[in-house]
Each structure stands twice: as structure tokens, then as C-alpha cells.
Protein backbone atom coordinates (compact mmCIF):
# COMPACT_ATOMS: atom_id res chain seq x y z
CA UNK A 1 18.02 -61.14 1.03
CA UNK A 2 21.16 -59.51 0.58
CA UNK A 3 23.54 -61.73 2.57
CA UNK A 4 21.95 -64.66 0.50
CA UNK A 5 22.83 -63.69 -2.80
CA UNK A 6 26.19 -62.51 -1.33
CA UNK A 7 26.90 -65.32 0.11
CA UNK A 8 26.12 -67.59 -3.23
CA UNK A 9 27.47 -65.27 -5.40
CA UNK A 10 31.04 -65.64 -3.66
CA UNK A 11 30.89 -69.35 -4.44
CA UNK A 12 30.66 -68.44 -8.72
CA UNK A 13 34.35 -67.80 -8.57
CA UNK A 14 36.07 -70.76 -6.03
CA UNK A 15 39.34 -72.11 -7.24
CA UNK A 16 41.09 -74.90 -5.12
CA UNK A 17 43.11 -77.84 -4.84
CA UNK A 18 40.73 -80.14 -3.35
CA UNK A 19 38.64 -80.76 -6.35
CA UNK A 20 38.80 -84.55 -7.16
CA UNK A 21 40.44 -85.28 -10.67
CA UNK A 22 37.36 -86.42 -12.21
CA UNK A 23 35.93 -82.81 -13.69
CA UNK A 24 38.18 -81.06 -12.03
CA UNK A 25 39.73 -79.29 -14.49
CA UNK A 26 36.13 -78.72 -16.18
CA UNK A 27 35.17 -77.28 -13.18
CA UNK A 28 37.61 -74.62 -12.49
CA UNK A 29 38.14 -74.11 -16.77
CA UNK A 30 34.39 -73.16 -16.05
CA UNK A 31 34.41 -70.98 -13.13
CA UNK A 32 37.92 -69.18 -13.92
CA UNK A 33 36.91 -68.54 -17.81
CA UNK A 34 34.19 -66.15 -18.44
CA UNK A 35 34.49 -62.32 -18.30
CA UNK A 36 31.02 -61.64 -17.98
CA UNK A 37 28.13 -63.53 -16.73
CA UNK A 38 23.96 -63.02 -17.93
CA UNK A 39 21.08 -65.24 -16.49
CA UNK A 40 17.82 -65.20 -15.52
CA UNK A 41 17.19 -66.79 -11.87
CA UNK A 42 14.61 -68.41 -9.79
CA UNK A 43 14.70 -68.33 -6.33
CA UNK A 44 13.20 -70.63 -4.08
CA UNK A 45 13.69 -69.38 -0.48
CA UNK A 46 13.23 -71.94 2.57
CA UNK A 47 9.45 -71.01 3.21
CA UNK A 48 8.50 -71.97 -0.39
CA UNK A 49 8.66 -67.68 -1.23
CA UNK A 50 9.58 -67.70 -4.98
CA UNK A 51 11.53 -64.65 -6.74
CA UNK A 52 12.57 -64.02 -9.94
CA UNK A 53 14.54 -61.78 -11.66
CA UNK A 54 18.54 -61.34 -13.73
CA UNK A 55 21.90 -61.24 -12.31
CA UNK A 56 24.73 -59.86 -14.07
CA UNK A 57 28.42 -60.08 -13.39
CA UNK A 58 31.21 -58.28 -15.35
CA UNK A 59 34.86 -58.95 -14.00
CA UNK A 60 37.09 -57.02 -12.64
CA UNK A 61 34.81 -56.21 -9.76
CA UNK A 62 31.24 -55.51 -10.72
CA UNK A 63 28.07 -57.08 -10.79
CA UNK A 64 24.40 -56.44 -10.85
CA UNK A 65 21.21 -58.26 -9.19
CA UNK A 66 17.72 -57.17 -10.02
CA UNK A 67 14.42 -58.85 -8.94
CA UNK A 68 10.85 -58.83 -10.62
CA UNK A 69 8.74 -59.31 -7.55
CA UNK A 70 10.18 -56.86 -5.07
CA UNK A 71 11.92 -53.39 -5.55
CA UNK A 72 15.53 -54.24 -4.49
CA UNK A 73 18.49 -53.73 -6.88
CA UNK A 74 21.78 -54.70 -5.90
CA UNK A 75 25.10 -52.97 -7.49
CA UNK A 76 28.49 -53.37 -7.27
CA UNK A 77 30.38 -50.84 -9.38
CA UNK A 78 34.71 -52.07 -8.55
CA UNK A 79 34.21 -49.94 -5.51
CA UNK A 80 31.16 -50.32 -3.70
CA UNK A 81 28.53 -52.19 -3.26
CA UNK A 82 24.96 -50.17 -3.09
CA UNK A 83 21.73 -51.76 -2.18
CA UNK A 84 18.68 -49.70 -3.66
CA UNK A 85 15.03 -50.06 -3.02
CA UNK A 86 13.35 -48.36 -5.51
CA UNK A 87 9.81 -48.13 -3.57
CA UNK A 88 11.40 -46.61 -0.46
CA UNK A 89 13.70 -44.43 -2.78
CA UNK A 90 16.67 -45.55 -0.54
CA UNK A 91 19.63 -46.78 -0.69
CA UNK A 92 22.84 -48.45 1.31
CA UNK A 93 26.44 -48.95 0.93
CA UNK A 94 28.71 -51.40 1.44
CA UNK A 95 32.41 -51.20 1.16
CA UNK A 96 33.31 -54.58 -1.68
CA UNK A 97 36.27 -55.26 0.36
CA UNK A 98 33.57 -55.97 3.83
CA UNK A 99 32.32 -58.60 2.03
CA UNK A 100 33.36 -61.99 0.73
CA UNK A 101 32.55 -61.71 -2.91
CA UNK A 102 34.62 -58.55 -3.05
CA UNK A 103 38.12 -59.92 -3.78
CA UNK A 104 36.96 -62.75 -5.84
CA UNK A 105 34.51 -60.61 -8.35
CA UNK A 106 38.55 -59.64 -9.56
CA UNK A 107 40.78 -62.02 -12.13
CA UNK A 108 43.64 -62.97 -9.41
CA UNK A 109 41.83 -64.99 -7.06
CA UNK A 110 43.26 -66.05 -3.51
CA UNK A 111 41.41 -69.07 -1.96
CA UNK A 112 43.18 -70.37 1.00
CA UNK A 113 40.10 -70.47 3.06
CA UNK A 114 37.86 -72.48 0.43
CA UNK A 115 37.17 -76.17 1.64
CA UNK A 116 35.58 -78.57 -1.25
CA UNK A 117 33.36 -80.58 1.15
CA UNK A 118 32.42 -83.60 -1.75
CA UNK A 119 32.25 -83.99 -5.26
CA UNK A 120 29.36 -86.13 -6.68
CA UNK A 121 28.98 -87.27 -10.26
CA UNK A 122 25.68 -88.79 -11.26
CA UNK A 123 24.59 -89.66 -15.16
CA UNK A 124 25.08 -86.11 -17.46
CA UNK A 125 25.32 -83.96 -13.84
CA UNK A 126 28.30 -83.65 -11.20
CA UNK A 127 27.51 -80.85 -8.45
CA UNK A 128 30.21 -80.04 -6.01
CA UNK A 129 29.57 -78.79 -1.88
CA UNK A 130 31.91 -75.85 -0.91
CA UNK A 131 32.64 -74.11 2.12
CA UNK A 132 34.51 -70.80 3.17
CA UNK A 133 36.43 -71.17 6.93
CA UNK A 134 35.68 -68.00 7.51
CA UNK A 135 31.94 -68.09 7.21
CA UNK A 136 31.37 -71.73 8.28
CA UNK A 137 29.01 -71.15 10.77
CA UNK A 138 26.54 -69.53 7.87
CA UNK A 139 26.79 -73.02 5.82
CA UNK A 140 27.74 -74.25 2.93
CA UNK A 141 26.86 -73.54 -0.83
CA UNK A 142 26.28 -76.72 -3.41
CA UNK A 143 27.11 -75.72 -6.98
CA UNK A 144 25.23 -78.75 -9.78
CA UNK A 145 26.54 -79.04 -13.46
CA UNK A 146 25.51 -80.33 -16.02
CA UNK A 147 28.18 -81.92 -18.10
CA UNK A 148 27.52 -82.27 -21.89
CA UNK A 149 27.28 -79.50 -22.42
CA UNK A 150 29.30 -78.34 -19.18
CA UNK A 151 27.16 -75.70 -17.29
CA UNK A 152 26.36 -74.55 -14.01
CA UNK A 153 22.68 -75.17 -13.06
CA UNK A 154 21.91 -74.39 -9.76
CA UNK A 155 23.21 -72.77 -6.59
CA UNK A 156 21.65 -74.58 -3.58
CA UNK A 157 22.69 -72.61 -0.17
CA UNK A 158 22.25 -74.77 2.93
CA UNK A 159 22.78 -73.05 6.35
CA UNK A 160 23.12 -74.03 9.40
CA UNK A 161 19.84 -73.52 10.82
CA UNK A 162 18.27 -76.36 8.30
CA UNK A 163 17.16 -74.07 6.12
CA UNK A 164 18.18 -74.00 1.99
CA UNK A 165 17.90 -71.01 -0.91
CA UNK A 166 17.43 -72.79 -4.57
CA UNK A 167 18.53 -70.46 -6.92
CA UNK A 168 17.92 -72.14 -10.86
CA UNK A 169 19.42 -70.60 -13.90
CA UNK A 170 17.73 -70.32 -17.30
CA UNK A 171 19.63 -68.72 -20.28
CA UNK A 172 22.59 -68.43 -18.68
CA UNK A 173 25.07 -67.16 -21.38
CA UNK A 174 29.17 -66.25 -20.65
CA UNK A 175 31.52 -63.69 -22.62
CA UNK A 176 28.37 -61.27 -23.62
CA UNK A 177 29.26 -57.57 -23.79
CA UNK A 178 27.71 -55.93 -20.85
CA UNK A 179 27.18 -52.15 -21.02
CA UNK A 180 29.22 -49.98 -17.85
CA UNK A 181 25.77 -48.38 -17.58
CA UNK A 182 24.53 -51.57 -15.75
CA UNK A 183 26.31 -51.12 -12.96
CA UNK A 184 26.38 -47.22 -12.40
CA UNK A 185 25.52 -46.50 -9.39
CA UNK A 186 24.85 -42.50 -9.48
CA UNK A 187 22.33 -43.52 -12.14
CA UNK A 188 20.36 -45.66 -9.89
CA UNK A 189 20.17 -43.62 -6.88
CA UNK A 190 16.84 -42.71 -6.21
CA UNK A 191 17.72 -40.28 -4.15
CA UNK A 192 16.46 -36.15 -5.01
CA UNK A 193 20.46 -34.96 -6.22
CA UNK A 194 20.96 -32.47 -3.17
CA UNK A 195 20.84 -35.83 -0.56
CA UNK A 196 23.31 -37.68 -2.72
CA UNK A 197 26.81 -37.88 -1.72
């Protein structure tokens, strides 16, 4: 579950060369020009499992993902990332720089290793197939627009094992003030204080 929405989440902020000139500067204009990101989600996962819940994003470096169905929170805090599952009271870490989102959740981007695979426009919607060299063997991510109004859509992540995550958006909204609160970490431990550290 994790590693899913890690691995879609690092596509949200992919800046590159390759784009084709049709959108292109749409596209990264887009992806490059929001502070702050609020949306609902659906998830779809490859045996027809459907989730819900809201994923938050507030840059430099954090970002928050919450479900409705099952007890798993996921925070990232500019220093950490913590996975907390509220029914087991437990909780992991993860160091933001061991995974891929981690230096791209941050305004100065560096995407040498991004590969646009195709661009495709159809009628008001354009959605674009990206890859990261260093992860290849997980997939690829698709990314669909809509285009008047420009906004993103849907993540589709297709692996390599011929299975696919849909992830839709509904309300998505840029630029909102997001309270620090949201991502605190020490404030969503479940832990009893003396096992905290």
C-alpha cells in the first residue's frame, strides 16, 4: 500500500525536457506551480479492492495520506516519513531521502532520471506516461488532464507484473492554506509516551 502511493506520488512533481511542445508548458506550469495540494481520492487497486480517503501535500517536503476504509495514515513531516496504523497502535519510519518522492516533495527539483514515455492528446484530455530509470523495473505511472480547465485527473500506475492502481481525484484544489498540525508526527503516534522516541 505504501510503495503504491509512494511510487505515484513521486510522479506529482516530474519536470523534463522530453515533454512534446503541444501542452508542454501547461503541463509543467501545472505540476511546478502549486504550494500545496488538497483532494479527495479513489483508489481502485488491481483486484477491483476500492479505497477512499484525502491526500495532502504542502511543499517544501511534507505531505499527508489518510484512508477511510483501513487504519493507515501516512506522514511525511520535511524529515521523515512515518507510517501509522491506528488499529495496531504502531508505527514505522522511513528516512524521506530512502525514498523517491523525498527530493522532489522540495521546490528545486533534479530530474535526470525521468523518461516521458508518450504524450497523448484526445478531445478536452491529454494524459502523459512517465518513467523513473531508477525504478523501471516497478513500471510506469500515466498522469490524464483535463485541459479546459487544465487539471490533473487521474494517476493510473501500471507495473510490470500486468497489474494497474487507478487513483481518481475529486475536489482537487491548489494554493489552500494547510495547517503544520497535519503533518505532525509526535501528534499522531499512537504510541503510550514512554515507547516513543
Amino acid at each position: 500500500m505504501l510503495r503504491a502511493f509512494i511510487f505515484i506520488l513521486f510522479y506529482i512533481f516530474i519536470h523534463n525536457n522530453s515533454f512534446s511542445n503541444v501542452n508542454r508548458e501547461d503541463i509543467i506550469n501545472y505540476l511546478e506551480g502549486f504550494s500545496s495540494l488538497e483532494s479527495d481520492f479513489i483508489q481502485i487497486n488491481n483486484n477491483g479492492d476500492i479505497l477512499s480517503g484525502k491526500i495532502l501535500v504542502l511543499r517544501p517536503g511534507k505531505f499527508r495520506i489518510e484512508y477511510n476504509q483501513i487504519p493507515l495514515l501516512i506522514i511525511s513531516n520535511r524529515k521523515k516519513v512515518a507510517v501509522i496504523n491506528k488499529q495496531l497502535k504502531s508505527i514505522i519510519f522511513h528516512a524521506l531521502d530512502d525514498i523517491p518522492v523525498g527530493v522532489l516533495l522540495f521546490n528545486k527539483l533534479s530530474m535526470r532520471d525521468i523518461k516521458i514515455l508518450k504524450l497523448i492528446e484526445k478531445e478536452n484530455r491529454v494524459s502523459i506516461d512517465v518513467v523513473d530509470s531508477n525504478f523501471k523495473d516497478q513500471g510506469f505511472v500515466e498522469i490524464l488532464f483535463e485541459t479546459n480547465p487544465f487539471n490533473m485527473r487521474k494517476w493510473t500506475i501500471f507495473k510490470n507484473d500486468d497489474s494497474k492502481t487507478e487513483v481518481f481525484f475529486n475536489n482537487l484544489v491548489l494554493n489552500k492554506k494547510l495547517l503544520p498540525k497535519l503533518f505532525d508526527i509526535e501528534k499522531e503516534d499512537p504510541r503510550k509516551i514512554p515507547w516513543k522516541n
